[in-house]
C-alpha atoms as a PDB file:
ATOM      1  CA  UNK A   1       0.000   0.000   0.000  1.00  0.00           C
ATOM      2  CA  UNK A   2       3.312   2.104   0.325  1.00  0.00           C
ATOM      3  CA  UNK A   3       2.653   3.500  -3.432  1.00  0.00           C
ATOM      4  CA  UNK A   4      -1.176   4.410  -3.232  1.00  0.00           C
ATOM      5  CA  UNK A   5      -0.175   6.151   0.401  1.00  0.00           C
ATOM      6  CA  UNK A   6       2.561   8.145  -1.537  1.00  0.00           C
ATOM      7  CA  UNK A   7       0.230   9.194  -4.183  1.00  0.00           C
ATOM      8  CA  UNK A   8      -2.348  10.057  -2.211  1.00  0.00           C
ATOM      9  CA  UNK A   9       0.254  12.128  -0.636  1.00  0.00           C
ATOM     10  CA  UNK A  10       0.425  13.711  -3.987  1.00  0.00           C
ATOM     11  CA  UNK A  11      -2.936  14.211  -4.486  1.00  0.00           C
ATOM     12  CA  UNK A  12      -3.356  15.549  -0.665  1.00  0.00           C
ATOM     13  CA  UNK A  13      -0.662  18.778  -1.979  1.00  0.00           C
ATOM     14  CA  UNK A  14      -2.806  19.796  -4.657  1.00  0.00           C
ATOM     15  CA  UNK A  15      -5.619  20.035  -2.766  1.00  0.00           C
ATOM     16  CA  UNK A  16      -3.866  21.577  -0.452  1.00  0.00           C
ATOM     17  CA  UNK A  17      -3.155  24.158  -2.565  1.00  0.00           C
ATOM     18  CA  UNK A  18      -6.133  25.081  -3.253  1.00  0.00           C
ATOM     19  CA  UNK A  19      -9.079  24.340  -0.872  1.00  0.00           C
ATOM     20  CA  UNK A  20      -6.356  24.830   1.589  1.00  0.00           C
ATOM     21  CA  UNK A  21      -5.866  28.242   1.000  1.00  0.00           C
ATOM     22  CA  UNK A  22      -9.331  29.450   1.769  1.00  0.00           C
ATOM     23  CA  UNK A  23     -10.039  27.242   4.398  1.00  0.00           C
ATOM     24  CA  UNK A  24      -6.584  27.300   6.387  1.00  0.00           C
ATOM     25  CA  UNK A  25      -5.347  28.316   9.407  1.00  0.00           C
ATOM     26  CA  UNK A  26      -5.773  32.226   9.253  1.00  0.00           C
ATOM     27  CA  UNK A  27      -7.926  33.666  12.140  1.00  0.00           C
ATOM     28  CA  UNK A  28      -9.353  36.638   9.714  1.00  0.00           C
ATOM     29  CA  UNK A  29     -10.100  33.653   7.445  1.00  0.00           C
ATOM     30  CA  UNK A  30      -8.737  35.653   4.448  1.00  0.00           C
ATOM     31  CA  UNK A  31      -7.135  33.571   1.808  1.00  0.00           C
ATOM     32  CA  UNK A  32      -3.392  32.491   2.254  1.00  0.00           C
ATOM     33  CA  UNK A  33      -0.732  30.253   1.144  1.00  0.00           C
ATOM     34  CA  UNK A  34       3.070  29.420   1.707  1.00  0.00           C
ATOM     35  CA  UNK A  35       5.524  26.627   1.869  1.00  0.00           C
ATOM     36  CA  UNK A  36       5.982  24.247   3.908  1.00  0.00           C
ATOM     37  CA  UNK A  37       9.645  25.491   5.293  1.00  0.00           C
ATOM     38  CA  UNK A  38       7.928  28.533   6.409  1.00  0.00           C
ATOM     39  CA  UNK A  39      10.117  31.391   4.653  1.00  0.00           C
ATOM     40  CA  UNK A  40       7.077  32.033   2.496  1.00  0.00           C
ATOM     41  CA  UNK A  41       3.916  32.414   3.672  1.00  0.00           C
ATOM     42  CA  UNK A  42       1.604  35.339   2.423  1.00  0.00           C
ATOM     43  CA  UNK A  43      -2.229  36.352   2.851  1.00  0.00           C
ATOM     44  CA  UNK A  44      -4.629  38.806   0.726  1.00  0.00           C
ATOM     45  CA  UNK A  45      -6.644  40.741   2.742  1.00  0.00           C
ATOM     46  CA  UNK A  46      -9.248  41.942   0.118  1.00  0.00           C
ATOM     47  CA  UNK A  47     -11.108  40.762  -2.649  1.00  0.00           C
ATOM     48  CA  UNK A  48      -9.396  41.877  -5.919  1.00  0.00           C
ATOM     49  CA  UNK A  49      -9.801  42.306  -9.526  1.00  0.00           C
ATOM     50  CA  UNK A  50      -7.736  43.910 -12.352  1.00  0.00           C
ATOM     51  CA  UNK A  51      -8.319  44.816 -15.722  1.00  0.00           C
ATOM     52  CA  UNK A  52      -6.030  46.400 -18.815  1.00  0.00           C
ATOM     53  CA  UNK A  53      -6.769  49.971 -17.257  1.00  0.00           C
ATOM     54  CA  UNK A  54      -8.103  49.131 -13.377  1.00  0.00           C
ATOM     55  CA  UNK A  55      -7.098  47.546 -10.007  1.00  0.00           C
ATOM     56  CA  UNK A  56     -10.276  47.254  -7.770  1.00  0.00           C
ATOM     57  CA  UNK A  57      -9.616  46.427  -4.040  1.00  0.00           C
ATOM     58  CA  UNK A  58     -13.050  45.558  -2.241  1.00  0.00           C
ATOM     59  CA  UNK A  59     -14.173  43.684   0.770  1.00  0.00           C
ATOM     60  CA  UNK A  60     -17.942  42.668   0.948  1.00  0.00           C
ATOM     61  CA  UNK A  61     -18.968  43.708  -2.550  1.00  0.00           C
ATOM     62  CA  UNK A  62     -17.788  47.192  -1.469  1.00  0.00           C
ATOM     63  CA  UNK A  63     -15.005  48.906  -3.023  1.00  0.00           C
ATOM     64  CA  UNK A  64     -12.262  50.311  -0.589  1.00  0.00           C
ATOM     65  CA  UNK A  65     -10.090  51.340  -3.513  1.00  0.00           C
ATOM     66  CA  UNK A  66      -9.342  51.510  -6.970  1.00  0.00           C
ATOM     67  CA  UNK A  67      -6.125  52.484  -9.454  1.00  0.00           C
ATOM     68  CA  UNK A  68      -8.355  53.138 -12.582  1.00  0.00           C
ATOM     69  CA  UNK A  69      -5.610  55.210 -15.553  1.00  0.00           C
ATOM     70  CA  UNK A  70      -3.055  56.252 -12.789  1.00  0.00           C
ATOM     71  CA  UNK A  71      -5.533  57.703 -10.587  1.00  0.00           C
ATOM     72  CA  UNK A  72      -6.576  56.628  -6.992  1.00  0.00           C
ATOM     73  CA  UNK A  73      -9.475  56.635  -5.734  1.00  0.00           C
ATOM     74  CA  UNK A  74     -10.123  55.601  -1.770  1.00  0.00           C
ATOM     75  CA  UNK A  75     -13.846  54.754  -0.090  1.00  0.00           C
ATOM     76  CA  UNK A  76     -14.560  56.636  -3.946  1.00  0.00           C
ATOM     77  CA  UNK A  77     -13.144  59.658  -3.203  1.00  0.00           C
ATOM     78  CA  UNK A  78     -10.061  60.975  -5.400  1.00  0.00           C
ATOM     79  CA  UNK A  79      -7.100  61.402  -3.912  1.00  0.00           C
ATOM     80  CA  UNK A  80      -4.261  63.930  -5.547  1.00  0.00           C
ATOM     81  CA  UNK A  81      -1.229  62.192  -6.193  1.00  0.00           C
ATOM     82  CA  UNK A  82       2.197  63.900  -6.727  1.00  0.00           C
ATOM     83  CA  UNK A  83       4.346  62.617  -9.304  1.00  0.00           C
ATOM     84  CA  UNK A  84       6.535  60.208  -7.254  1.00  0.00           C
ATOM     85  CA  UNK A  85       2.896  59.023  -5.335  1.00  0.00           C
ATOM     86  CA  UNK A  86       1.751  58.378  -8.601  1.00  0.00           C
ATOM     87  CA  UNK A  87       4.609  56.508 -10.021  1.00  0.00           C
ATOM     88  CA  UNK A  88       4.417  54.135  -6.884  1.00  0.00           C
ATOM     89  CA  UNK A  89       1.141  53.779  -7.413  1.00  0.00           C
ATOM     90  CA  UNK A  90       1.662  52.547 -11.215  1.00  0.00           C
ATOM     91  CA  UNK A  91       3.922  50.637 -10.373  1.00  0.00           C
ATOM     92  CA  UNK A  92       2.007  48.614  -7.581  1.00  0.00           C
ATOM     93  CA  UNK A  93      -1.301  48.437  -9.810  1.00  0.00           C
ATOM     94  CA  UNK A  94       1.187  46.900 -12.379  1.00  0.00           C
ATOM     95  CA  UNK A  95       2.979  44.403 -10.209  1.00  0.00           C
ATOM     96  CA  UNK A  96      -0.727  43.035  -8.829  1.00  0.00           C
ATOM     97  CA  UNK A  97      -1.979  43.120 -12.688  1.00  0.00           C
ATOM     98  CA  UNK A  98       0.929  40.759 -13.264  1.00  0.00           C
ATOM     99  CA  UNK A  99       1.095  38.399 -10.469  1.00  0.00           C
ATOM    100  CA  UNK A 100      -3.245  37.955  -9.809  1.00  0.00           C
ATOM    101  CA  UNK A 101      -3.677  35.402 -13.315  1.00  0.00           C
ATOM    102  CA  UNK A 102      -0.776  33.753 -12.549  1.00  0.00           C
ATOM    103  CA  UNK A 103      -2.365  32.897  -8.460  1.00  0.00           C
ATOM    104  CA  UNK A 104      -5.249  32.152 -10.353  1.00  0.00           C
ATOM    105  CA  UNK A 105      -3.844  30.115 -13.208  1.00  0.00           C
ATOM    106  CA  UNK A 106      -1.940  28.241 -10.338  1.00  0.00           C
ATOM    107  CA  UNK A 107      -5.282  27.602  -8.446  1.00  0.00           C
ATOM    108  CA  UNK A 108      -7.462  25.685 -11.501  1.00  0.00           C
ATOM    109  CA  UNK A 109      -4.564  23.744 -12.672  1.00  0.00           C
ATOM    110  CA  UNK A 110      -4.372  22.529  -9.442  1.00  0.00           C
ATOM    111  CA  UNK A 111      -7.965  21.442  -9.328  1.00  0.00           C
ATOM    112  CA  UNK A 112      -7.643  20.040 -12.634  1.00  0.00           C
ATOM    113  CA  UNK A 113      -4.945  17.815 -11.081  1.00  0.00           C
ATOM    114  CA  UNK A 114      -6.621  16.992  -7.612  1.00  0.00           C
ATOM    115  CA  UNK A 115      -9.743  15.670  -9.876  1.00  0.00           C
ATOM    116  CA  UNK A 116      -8.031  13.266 -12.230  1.00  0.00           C
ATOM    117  CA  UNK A 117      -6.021  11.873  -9.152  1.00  0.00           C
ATOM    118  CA  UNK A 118      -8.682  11.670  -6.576  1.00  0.00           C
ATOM    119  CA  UNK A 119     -10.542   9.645  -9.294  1.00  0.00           C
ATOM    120  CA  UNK A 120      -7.947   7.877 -10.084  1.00  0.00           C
ATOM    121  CA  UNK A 121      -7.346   7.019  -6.522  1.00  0.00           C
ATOM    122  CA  UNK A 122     -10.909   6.199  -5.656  1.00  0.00           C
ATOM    123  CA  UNK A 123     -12.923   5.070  -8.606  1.00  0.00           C
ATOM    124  CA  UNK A 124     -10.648   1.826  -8.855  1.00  0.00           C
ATOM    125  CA  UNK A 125     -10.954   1.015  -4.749  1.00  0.00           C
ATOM    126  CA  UNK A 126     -14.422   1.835  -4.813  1.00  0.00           C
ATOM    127  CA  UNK A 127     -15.903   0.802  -8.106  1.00  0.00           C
ATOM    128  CA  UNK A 128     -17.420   3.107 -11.145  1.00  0.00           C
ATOM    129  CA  UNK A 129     -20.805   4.004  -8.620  1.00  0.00           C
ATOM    130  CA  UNK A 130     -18.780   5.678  -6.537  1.00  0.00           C
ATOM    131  CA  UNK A 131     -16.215   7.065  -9.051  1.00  0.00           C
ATOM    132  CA  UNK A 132     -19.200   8.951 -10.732  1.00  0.00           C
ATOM    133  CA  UNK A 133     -19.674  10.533  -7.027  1.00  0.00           C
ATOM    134  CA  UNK A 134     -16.413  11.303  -6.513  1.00  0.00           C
ATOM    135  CA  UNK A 135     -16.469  12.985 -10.188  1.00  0.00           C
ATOM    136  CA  UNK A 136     -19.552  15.046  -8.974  1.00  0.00           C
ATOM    137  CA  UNK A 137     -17.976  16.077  -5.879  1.00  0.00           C
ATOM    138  CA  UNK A 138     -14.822  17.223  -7.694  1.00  0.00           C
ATOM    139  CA  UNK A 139     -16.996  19.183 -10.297  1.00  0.00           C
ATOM    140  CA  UNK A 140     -19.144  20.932  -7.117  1.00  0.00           C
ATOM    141  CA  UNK A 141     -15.574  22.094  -5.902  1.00  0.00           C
ATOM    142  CA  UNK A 142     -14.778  22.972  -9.304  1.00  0.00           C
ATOM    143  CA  UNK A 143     -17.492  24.877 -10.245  1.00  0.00           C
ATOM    144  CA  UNK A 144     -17.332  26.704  -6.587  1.00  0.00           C
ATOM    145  CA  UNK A 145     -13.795  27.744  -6.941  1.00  0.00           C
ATOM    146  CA  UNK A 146     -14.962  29.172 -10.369  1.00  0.00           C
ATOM    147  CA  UNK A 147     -16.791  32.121  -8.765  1.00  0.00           C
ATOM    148  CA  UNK A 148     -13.936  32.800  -6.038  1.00  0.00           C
ATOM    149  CA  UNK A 149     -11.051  32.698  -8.660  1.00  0.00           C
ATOM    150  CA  UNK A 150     -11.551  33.560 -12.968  1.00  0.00           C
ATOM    151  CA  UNK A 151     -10.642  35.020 -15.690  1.00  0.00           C
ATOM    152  CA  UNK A 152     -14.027  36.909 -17.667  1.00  0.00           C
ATOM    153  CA  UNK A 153     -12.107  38.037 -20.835  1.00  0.00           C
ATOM    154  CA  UNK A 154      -9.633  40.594 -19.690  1.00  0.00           C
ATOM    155  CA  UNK A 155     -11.096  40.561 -16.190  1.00  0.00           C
ATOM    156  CA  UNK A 156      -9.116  38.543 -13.402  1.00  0.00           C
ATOM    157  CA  UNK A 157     -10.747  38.399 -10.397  1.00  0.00           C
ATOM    158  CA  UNK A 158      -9.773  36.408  -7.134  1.00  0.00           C
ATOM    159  CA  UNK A 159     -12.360  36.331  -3.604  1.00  0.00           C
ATOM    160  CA  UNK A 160     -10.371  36.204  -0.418  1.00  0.00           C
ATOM    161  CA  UNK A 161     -12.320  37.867   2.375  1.00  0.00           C
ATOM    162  CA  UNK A 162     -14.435  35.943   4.715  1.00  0.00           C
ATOM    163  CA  UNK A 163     -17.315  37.063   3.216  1.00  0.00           C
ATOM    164  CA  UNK A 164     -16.565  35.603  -0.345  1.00  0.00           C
ATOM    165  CA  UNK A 165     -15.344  32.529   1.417  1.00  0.00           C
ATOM    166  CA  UNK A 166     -18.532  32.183   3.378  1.00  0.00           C
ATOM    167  CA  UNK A 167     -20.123  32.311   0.264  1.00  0.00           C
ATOM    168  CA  UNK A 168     -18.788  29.877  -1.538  1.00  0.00           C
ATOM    169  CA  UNK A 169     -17.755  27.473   1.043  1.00  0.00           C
ATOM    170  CA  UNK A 170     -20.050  27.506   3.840  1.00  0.00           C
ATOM    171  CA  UNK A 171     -23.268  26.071   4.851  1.00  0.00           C
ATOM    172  CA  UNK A 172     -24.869  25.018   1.751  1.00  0.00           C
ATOM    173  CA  UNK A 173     -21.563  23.829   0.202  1.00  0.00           C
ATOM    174  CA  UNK A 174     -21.172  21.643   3.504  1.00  0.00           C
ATOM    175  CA  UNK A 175     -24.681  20.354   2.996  1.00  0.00           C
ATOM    176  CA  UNK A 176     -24.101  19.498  -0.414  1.00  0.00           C
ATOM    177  CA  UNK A 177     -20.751  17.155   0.213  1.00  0.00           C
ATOM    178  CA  UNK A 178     -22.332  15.769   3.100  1.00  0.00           C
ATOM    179  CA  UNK A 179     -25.633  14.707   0.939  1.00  0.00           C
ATOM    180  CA  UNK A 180     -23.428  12.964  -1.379  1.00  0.00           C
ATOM    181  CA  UNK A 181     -21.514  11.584   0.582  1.00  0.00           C
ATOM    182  CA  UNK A 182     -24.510  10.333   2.790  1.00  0.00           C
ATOM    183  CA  UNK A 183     -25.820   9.009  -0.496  1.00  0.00           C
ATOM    184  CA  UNK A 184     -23.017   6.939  -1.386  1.00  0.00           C
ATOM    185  CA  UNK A 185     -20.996   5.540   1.387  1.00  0.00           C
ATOM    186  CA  UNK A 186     -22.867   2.704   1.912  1.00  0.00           C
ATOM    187  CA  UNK A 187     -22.329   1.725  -1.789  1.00  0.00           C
ATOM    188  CA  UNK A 188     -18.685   2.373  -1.247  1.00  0.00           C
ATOM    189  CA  UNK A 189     -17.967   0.390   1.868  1.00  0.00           C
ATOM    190  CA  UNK A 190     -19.466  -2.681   0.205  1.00  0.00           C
ATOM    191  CA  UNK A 191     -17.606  -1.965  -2.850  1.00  0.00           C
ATOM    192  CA  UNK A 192     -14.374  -2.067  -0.500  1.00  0.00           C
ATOM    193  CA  UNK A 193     -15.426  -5.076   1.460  1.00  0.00           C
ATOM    194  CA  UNK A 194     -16.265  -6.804  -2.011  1.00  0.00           C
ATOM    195  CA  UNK A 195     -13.038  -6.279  -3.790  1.00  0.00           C
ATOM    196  CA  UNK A 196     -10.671  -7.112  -0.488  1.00  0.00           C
ATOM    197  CA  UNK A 197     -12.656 -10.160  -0.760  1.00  0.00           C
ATOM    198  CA  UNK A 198     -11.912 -11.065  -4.148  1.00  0.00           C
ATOM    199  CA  UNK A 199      -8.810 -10.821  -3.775  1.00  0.00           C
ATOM    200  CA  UNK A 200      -6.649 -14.172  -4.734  1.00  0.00           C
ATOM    201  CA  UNK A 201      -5.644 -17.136  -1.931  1.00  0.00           C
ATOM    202  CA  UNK A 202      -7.409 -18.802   0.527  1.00  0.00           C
ATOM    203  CA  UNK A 203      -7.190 -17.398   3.575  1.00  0.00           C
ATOM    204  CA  UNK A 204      -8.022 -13.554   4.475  1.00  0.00           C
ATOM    205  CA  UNK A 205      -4.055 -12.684   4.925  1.00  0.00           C
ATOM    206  CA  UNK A 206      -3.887 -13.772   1.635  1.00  0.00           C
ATOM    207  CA  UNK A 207      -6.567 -11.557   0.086  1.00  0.00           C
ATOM    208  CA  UNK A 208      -5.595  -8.708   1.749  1.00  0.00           C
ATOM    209  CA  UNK A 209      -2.132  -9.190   0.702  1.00  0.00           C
ATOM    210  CA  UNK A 210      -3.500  -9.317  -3.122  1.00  0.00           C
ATOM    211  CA  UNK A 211      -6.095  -6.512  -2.381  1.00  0.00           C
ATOM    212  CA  UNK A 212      -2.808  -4.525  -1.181  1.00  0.00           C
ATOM    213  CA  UNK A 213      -0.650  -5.667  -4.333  1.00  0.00           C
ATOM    214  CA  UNK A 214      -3.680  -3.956  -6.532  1.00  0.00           C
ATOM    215  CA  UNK A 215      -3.763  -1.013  -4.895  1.00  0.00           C
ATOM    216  CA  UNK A 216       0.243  -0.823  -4.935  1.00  0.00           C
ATOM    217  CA  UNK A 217      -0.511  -0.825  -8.809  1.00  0.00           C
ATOM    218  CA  UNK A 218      -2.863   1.790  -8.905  1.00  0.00           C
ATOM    219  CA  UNK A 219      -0.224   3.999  -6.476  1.00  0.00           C
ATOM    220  CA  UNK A 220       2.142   3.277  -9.260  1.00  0.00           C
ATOM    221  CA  UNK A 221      -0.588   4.565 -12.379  1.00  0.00           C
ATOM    222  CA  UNK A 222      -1.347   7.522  -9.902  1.00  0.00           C
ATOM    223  CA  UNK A 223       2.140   8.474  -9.495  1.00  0.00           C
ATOM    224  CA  UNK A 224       3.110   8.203 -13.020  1.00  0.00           C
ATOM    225  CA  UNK A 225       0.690  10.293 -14.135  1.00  0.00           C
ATOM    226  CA  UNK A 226       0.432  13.275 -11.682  1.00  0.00           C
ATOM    227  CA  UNK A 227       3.775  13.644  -9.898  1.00  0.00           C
ATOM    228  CA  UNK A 228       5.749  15.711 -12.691  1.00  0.00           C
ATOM    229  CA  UNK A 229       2.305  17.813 -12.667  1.00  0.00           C
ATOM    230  CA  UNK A 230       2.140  18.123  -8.889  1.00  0.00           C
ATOM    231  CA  UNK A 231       6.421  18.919  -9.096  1.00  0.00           C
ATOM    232  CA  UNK A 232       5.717  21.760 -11.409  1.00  0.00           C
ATOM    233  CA  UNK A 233       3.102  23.174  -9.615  1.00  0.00           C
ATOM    234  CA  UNK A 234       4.959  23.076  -6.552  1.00  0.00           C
ATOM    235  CA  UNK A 235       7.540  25.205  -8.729  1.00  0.00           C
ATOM    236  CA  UNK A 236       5.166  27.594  -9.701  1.00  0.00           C
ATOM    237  CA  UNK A 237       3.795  28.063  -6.417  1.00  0.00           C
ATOM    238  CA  UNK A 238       7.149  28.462  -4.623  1.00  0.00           C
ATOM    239  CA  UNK A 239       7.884  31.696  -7.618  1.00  0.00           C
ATOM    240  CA  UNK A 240       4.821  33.113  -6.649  1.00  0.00           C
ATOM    241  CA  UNK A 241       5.494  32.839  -2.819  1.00  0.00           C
ATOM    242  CA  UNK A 242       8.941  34.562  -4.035  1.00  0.00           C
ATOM    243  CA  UNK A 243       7.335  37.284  -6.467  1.00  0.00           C
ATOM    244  CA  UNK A 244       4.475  37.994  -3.249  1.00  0.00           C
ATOM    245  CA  UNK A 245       7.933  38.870  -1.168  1.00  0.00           C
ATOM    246  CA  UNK A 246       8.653  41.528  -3.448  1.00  0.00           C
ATOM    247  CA  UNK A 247       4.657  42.671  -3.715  1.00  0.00           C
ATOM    248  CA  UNK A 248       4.979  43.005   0.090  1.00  0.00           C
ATOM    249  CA  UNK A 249       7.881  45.341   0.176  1.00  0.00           C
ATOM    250  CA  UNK A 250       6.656  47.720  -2.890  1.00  0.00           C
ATOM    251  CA  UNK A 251       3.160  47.881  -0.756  1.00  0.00           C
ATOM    252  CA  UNK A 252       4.939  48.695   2.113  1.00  0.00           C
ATOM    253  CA  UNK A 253       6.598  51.516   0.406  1.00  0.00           C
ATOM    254  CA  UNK A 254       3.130  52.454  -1.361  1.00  0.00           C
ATOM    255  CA  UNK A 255       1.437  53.142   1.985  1.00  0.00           C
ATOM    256  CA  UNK A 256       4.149  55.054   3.865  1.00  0.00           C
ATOM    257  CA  UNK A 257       4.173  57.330   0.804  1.00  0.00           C
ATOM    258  CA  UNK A 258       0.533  57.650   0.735  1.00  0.00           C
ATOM    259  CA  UNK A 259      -1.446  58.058   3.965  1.00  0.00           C
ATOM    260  CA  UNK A 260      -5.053  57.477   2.168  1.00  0.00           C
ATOM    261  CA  UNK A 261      -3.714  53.937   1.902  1.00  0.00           C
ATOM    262  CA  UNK A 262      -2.100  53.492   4.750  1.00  0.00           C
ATOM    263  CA  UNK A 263      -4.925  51.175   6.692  1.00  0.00           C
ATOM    264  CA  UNK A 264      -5.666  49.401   3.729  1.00  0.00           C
ATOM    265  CA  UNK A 265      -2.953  46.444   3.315  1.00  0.00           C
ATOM    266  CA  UNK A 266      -3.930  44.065   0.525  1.00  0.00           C
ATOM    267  CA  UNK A 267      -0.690  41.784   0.906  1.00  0.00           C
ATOM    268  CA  UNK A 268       0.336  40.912   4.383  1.00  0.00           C
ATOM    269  CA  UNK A 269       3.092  39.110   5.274  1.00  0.00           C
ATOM    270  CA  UNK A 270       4.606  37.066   8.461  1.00  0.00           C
ATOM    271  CA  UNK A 271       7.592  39.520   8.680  1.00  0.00           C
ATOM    272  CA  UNK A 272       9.827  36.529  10.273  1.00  0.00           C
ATOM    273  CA  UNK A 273       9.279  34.468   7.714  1.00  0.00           C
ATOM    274  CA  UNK A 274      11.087  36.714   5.433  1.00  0.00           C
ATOM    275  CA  UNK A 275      13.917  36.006   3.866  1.00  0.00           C
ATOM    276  CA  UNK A 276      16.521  38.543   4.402  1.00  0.00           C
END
């Protein structure tokens, strides 16, 4: 079973890095995400979107402020800007324009991944019943993710306050994994039972042992096919972590230079986890 523990391993990081990061251990409940050796670990504070021309910071559907054509705007009042204000303020619109597709790019492909492995994983232990289930439950995720993190045309837009989690993920998402999960687990269990008992030999060690050399072979199919995907997203997620950093400090510098801003933090960061 060493191989489908590994890859489930695998499958346990992508999901990670994604559900995890709404649903993590942040007491504001904003969205976050880091790496594991702790020198990275950044959260967004706001909901945000950008487009060619316009940065849009909000929290509850309301906008704090905006960078729309090199102007700022705060709680929708203008604020005058002299030219080195102005310049910071490009520049930070810019760097947030840049690096928002690429957390969301990061965030569906690894979805995409968690789906085909979980299936993999599952649908072979627990028969094709269950598989479509487990298919169903991916796709609610899926789907769910969709209105917290997209792309609409030349629109990027990512939810990370508590009240766009507790949209998407609360109550009624709750209710609807644990209604199919309620729906199918006694089909699964007797799937399981079922195929540990089919297993070849006579005596139960001896099924089990052949029920453990299957699922050794499906660790080995899961690996194979998700564990460069799972490597590279790992990559891309550490760069991102790294190119955050760097958000951090030009923010920093933003809001010292500009007091309208200066209790409005979209990037925070655990300043000890910094790397110097």
């Amino acid at each position: 079973m060493k191989k489908l523990t590994a890859s489930l391993g695998l499958t346990a990081f992508v999901l990670a890095t994604t559900s995890a990061a709404w649903a993590g251990e942040d007491k504001d409940n904003h969205i976050s995400f880091g790496r594991d050796d702790k020198q990275c670990e950044v959260s967004l504070n706001y909901d945000v979107s950008v487009e060619p021309s316009k940065l849009v910071v909000s929290e509850a559907k309301k906008e704090v402020y905006r960078i729309e054509l090199g102007r700022l705007y705060v709680n929708g009042d203008k604020v005058e800007l002299n030219d080195k204000q102005q310049a910071l303020v490009n520049q930070y619109a810019g760097e947030v324009s840049k690096q928002l597709p690429e957390v969301i790019d990061v965030v569906h492909d690894a979805v995409d991944i968690a789906s085909t492995a979980v299936s993999m994983a599952l649908t072979p232990l627990l028969g094709d019943a269950a598989g479509a289930k487990i298919d169903e439950m991916m796709d609610g995720l899926s789907k769910r993710i969709d209105t917290v993190a997209y792309q609409n045309g030349d629109k990027f837009y990512l939810g990370a306050t508590e009240s766009s989690i507790e949209d998407t993920f609360g109550k009624e998402f709750e209710q609807e994994m644990e209604q199919l999960v309620q729906s199918s687990i006694g089909s699964m269990m007797m799937t399981l039972g079922s195929e540990m008992m089919k297993g070849d030999g006579e005596s139960f060690e001896e099924k089990m042992n052949a029920f453990s050399a299957k699922m050794d072979k499906v660790g080995d199919d899961i690996e194979a096919q998700i564990e460069q995907q799972a490597t590279d997203l790992e990559a891309r997620a550490d760069k991102l972590c790294d190119n955050f950093q760097q958000l951090v400090a030009l923010e920093s510098q933003m809001r010292s230079e500009v007091p309208a801003l200066r209790d409005y933090p979209l990037v925070s960061a655990k300043q000890q986890t910094l790397r110097e």
